[in-house]
N, C-alpha and C. Protein backbone atom coordinates (compact mmCIF):
# COMPACT_ATOMS: atom_id res chain seq x y z
N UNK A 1 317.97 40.72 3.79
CA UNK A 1 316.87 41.62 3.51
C UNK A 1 315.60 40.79 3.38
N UNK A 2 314.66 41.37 3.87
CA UNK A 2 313.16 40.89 3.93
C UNK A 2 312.51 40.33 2.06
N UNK A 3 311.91 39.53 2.09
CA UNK A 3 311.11 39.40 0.93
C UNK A 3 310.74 40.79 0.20
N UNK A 4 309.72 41.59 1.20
CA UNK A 4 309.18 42.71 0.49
C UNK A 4 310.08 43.63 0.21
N UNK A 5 311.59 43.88 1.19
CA UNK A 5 312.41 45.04 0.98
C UNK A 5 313.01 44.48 -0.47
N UNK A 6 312.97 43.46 -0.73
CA UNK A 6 313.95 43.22 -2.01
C UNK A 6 313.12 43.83 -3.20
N UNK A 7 312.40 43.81 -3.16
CA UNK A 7 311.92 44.85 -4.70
C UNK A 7 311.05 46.07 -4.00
N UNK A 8 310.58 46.12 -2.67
CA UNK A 8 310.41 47.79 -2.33
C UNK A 8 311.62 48.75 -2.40
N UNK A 9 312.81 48.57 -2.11
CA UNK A 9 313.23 49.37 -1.70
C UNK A 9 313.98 49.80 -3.03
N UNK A 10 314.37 49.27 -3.64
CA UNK A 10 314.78 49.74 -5.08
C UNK A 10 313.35 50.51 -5.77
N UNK A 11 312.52 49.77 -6.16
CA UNK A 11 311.23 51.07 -5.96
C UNK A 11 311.05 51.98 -5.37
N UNK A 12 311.19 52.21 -4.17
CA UNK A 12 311.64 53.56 -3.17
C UNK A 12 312.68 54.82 -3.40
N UNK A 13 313.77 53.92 -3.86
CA UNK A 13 314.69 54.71 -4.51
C UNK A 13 314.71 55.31 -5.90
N UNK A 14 314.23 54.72 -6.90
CA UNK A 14 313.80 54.78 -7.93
C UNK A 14 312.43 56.25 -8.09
N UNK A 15 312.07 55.99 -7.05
CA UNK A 15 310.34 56.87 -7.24
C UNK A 15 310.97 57.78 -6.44
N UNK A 16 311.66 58.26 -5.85
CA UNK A 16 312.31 59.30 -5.02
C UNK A 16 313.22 60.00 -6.07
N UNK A 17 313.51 59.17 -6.86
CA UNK A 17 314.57 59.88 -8.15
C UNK A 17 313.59 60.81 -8.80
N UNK A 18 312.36 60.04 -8.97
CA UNK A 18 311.08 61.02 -9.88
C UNK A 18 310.88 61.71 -9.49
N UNK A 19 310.96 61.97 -7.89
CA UNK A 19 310.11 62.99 -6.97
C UNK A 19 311.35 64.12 -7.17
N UNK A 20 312.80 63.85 -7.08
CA UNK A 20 313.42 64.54 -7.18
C UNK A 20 313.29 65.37 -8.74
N UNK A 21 313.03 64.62 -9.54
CA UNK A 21 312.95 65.33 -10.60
C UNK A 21 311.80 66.43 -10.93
N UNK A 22 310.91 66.15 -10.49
CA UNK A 22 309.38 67.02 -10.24
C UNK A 22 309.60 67.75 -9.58
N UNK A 23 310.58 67.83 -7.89
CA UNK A 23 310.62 69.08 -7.25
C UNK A 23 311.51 69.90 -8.04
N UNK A 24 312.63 69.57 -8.45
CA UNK A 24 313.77 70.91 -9.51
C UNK A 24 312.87 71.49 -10.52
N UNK A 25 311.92 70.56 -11.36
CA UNK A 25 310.96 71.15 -12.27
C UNK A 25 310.23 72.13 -11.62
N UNK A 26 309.48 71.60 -10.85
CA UNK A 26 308.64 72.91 -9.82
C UNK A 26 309.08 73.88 -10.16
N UNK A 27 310.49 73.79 -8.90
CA UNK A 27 311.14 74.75 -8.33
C UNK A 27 311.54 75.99 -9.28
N UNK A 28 312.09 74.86 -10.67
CA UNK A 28 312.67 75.52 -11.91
C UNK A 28 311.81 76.16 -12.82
N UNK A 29 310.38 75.77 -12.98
CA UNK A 29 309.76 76.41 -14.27
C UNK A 29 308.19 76.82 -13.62
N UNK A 30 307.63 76.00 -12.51
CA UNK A 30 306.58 76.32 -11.94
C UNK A 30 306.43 76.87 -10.18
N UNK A 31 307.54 77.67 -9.89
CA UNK A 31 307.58 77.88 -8.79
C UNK A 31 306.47 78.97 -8.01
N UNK A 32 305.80 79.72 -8.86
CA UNK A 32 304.62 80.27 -8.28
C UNK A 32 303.51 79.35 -8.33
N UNK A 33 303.64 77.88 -8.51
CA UNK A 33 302.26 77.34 -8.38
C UNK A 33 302.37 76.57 -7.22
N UNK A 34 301.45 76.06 -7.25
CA UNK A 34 301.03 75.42 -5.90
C UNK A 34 302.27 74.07 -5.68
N UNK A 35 302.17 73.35 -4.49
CA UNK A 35 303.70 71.96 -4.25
C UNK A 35 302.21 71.04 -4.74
N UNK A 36 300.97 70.83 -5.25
CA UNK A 36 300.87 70.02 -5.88
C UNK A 36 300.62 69.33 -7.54
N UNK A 37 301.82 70.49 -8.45
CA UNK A 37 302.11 70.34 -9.25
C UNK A 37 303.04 69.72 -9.27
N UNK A 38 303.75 69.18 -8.35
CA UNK A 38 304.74 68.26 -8.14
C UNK A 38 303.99 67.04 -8.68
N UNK A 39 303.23 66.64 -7.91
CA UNK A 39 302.63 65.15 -8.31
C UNK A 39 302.30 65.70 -9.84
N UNK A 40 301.80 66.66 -10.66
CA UNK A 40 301.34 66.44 -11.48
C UNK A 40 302.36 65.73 -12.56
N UNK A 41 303.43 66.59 -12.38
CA UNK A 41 304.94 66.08 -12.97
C UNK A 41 305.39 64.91 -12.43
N UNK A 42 305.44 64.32 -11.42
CA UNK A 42 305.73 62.86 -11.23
C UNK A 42 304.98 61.72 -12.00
N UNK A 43 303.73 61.83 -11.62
CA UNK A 43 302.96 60.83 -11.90
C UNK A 43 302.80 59.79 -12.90
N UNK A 44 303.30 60.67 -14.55
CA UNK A 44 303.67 59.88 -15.32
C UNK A 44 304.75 58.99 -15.10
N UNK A 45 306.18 59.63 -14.66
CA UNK A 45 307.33 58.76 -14.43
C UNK A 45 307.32 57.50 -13.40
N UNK A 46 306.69 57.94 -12.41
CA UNK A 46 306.43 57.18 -11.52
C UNK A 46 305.55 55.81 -11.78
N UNK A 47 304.32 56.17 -11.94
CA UNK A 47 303.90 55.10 -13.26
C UNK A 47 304.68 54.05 -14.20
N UNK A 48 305.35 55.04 -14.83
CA UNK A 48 306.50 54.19 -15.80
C UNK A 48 307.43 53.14 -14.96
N UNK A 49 308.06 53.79 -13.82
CA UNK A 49 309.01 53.09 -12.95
C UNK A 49 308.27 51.99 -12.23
N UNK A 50 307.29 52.16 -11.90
CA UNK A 50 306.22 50.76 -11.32
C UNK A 50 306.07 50.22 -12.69
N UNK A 51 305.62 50.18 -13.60
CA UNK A 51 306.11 49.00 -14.52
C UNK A 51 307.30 48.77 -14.77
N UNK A 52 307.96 49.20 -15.11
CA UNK A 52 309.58 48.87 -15.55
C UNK A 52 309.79 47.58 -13.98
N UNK A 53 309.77 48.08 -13.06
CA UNK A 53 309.92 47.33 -11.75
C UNK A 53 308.74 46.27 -11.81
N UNK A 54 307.54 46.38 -11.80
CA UNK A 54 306.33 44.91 -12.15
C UNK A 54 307.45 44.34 -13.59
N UNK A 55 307.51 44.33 -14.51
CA UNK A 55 307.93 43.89 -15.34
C UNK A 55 309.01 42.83 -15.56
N UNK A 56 310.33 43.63 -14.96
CA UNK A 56 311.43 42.84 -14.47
C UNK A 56 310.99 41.42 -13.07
N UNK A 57 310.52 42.47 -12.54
CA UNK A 57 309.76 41.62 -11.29
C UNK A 57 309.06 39.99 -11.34
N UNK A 58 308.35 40.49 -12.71
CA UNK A 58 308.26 38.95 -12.98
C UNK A 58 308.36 38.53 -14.16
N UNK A 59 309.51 38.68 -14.27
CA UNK A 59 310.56 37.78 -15.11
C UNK A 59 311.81 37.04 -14.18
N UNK A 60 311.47 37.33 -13.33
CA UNK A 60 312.39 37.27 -11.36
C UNK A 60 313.68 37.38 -11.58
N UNK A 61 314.06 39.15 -12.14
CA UNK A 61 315.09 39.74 -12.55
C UNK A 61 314.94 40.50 -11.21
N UNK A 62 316.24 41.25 -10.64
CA UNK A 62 315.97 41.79 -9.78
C UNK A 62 316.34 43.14 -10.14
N UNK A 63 316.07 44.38 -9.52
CA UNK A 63 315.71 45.59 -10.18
C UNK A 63 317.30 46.68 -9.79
N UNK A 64 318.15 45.92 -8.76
CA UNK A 64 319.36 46.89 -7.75
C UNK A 64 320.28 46.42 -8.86
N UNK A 65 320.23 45.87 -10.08
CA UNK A 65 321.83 45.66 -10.62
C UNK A 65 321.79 47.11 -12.02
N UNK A 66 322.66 47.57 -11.58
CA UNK A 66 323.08 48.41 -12.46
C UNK A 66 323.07 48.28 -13.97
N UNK A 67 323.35 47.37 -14.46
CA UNK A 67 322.85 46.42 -16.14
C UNK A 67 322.85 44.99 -16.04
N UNK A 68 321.66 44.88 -16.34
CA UNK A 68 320.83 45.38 -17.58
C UNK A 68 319.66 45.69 -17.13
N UNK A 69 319.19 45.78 -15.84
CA UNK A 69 318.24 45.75 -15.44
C UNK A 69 317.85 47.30 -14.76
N UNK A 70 318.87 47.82 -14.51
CA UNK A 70 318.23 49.42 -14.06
C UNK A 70 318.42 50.19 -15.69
N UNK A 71 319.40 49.81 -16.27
CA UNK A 71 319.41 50.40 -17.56
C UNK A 71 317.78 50.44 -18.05
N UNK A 72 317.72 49.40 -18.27
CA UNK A 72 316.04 49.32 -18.65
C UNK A 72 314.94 49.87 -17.71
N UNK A 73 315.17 50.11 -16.52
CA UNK A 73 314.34 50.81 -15.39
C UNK A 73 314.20 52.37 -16.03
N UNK A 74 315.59 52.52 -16.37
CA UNK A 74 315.94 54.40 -16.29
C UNK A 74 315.36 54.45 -17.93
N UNK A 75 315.39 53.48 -18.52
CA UNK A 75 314.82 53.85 -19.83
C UNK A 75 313.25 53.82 -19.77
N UNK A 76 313.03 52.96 -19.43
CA UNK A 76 311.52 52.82 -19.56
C UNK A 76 310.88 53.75 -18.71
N UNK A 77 311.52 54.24 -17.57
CA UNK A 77 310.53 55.30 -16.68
C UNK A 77 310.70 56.83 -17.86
N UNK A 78 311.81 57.07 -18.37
CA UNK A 78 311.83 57.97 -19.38
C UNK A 78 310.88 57.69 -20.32
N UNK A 79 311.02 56.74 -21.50
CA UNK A 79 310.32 56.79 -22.60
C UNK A 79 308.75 56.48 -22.32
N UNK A 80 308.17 55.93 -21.49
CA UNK A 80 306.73 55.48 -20.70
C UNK A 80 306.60 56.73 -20.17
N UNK A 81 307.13 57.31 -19.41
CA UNK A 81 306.81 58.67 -18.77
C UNK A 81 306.88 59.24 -19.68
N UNK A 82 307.51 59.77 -20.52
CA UNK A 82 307.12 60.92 -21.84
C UNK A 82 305.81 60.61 -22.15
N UNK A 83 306.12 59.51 -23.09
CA UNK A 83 304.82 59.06 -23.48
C UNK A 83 303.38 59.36 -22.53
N UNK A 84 303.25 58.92 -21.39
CA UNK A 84 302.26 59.61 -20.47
C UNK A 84 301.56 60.91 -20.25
N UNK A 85 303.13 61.45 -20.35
CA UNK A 85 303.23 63.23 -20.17
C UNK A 85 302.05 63.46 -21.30
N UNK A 86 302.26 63.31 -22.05
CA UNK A 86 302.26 63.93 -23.46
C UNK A 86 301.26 63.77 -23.84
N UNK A 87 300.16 62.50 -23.25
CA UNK A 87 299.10 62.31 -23.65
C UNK A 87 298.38 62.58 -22.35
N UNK A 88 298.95 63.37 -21.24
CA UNK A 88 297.93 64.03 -20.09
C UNK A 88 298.51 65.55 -20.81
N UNK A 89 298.66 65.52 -21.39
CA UNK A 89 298.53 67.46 -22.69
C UNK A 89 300.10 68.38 -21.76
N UNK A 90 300.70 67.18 -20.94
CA UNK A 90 301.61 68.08 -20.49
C UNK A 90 302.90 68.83 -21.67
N UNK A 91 303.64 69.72 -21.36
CA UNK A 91 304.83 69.67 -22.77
C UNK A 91 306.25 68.82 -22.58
N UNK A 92 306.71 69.05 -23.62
CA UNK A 92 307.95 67.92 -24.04
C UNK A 92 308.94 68.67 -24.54
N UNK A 93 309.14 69.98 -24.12
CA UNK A 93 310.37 70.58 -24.40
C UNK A 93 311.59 70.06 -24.96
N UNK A 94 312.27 70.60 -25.79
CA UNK A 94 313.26 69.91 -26.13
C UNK A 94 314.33 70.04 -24.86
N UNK A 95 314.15 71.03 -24.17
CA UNK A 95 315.47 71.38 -22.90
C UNK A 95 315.21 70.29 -22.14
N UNK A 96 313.53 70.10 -21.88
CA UNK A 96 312.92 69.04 -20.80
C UNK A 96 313.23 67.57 -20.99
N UNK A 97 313.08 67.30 -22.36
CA UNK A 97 313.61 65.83 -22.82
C UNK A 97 315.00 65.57 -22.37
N UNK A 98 315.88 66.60 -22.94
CA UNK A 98 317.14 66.27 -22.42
C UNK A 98 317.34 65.99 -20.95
N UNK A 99 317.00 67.12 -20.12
CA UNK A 99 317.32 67.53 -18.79
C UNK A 99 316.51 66.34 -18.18
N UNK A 100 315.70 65.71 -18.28
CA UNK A 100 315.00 64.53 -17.67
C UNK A 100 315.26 63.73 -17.83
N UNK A 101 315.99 63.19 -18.99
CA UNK A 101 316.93 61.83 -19.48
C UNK A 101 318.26 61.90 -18.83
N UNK A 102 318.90 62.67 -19.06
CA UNK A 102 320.02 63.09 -17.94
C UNK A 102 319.86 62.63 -16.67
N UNK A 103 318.88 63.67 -16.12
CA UNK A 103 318.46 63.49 -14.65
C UNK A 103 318.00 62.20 -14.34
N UNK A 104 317.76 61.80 -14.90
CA UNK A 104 316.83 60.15 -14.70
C UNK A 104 318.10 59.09 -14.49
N UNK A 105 318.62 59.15 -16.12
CA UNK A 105 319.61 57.97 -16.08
C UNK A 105 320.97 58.39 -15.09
N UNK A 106 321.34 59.18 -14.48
CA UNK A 106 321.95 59.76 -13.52
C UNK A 106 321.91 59.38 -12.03
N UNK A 107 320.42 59.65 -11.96
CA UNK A 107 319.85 59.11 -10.74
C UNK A 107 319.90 57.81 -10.14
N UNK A 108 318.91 57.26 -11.17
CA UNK A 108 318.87 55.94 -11.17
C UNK A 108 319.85 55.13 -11.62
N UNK A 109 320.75 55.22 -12.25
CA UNK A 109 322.20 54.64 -12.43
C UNK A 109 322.76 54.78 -10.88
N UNK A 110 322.73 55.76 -10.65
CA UNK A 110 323.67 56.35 -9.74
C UNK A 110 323.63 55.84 -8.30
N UNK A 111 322.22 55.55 -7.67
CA UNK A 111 322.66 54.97 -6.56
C UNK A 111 322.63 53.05 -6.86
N UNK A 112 322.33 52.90 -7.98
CA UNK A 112 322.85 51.61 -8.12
C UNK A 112 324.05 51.12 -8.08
N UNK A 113 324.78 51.82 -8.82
CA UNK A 113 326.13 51.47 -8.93
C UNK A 113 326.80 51.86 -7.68
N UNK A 114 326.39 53.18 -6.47
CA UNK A 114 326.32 53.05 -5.18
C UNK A 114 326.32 51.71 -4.28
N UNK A 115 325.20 51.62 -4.48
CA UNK A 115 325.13 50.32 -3.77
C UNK A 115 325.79 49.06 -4.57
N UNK A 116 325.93 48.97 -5.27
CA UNK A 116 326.91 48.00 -5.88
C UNK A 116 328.61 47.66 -5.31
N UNK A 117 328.74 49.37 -5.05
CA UNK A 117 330.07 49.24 -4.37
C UNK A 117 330.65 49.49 -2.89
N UNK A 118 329.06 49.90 -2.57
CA UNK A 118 329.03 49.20 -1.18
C UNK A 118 329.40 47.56 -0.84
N UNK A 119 328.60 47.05 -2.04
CA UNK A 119 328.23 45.41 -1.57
C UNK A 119 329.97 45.06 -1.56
N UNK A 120 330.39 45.18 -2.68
CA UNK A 120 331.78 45.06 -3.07
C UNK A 120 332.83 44.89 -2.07
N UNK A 121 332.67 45.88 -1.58
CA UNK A 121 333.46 46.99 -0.43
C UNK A 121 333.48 45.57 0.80
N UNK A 122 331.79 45.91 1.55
CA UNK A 122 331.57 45.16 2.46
C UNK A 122 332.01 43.62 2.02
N UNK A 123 331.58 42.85 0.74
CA UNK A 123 332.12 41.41 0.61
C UNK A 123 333.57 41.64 0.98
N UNK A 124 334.39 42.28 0.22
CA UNK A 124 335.68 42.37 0.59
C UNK A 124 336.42 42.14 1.65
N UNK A 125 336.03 43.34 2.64
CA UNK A 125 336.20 42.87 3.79
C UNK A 125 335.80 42.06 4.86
N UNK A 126 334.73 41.34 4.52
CA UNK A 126 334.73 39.86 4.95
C UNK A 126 335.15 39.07 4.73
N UNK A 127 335.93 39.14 3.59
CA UNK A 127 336.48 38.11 3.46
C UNK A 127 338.23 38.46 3.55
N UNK A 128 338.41 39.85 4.00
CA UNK A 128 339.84 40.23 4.77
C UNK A 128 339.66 39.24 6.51
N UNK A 129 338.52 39.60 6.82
CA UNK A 129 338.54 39.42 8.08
C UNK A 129 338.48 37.76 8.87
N UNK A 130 338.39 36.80 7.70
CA UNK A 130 338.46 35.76 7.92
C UNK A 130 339.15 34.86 8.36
């Protein structure tokens, strides 16, 4: 993998988790408004996840391992993104806290440990095929 794909593309994936989470919100609580209340609901998280990722980044941790390092991704885009929310006057539902911590650490766990057992998989059988 390229220099830049090694910490874009886990950022990519990561900020696509947010986007996913902003479109179900839409869809779920603001669906007569306009698709760019989407960004309005991302923006904090997304935010959060570009630091969590600058952060690790240079400490020259890399951001695709499932712990300890996405743990802290999926936390910090949660608790930084609340925090954000909350002080752009958005609300903090108690259903929303849950359902976004869920959704988050789900996400972002989730295709890590994906790709984790891809890598697995593929080492494996290279080294069947030897």
């Amino acid at each position: 993998m390229s220099r830049p794909a090694r910490w874009l593309a886990p950022l990519a994936a990561d900020l696509l988790c947010v986007l996913a989470l902003a479109i179900g919100g839409k869809d779920t609580h603001d669906a007569d408004q306009s698709d760019w209340v989407v960004l309005v609901i991302a923006w904090p998280f997304a935010l959060a996840a570009a630091a969590a990722h600058a952060a690790l980044r240079s400490r020259g941790r890399s951001t695709t391992r499932v712990w300890p390092e996405g743990a802290v991704v999926a936390v910090v885009t949660y608790a930084l993104g609340m925090v954000l929310r909350a002080l752009a006057g958005r609300g903090l539902a108690p259903g929303f806290l849950v359902v976004a911590g869920l959704f988050l650490a789900a996400t972002m766990l989730g295709w890590r440990l994906v790709a984790l057992l891809v890598r697995r998989r593929s080492t494996s059988a290279a080294r069947t095929t030897r």
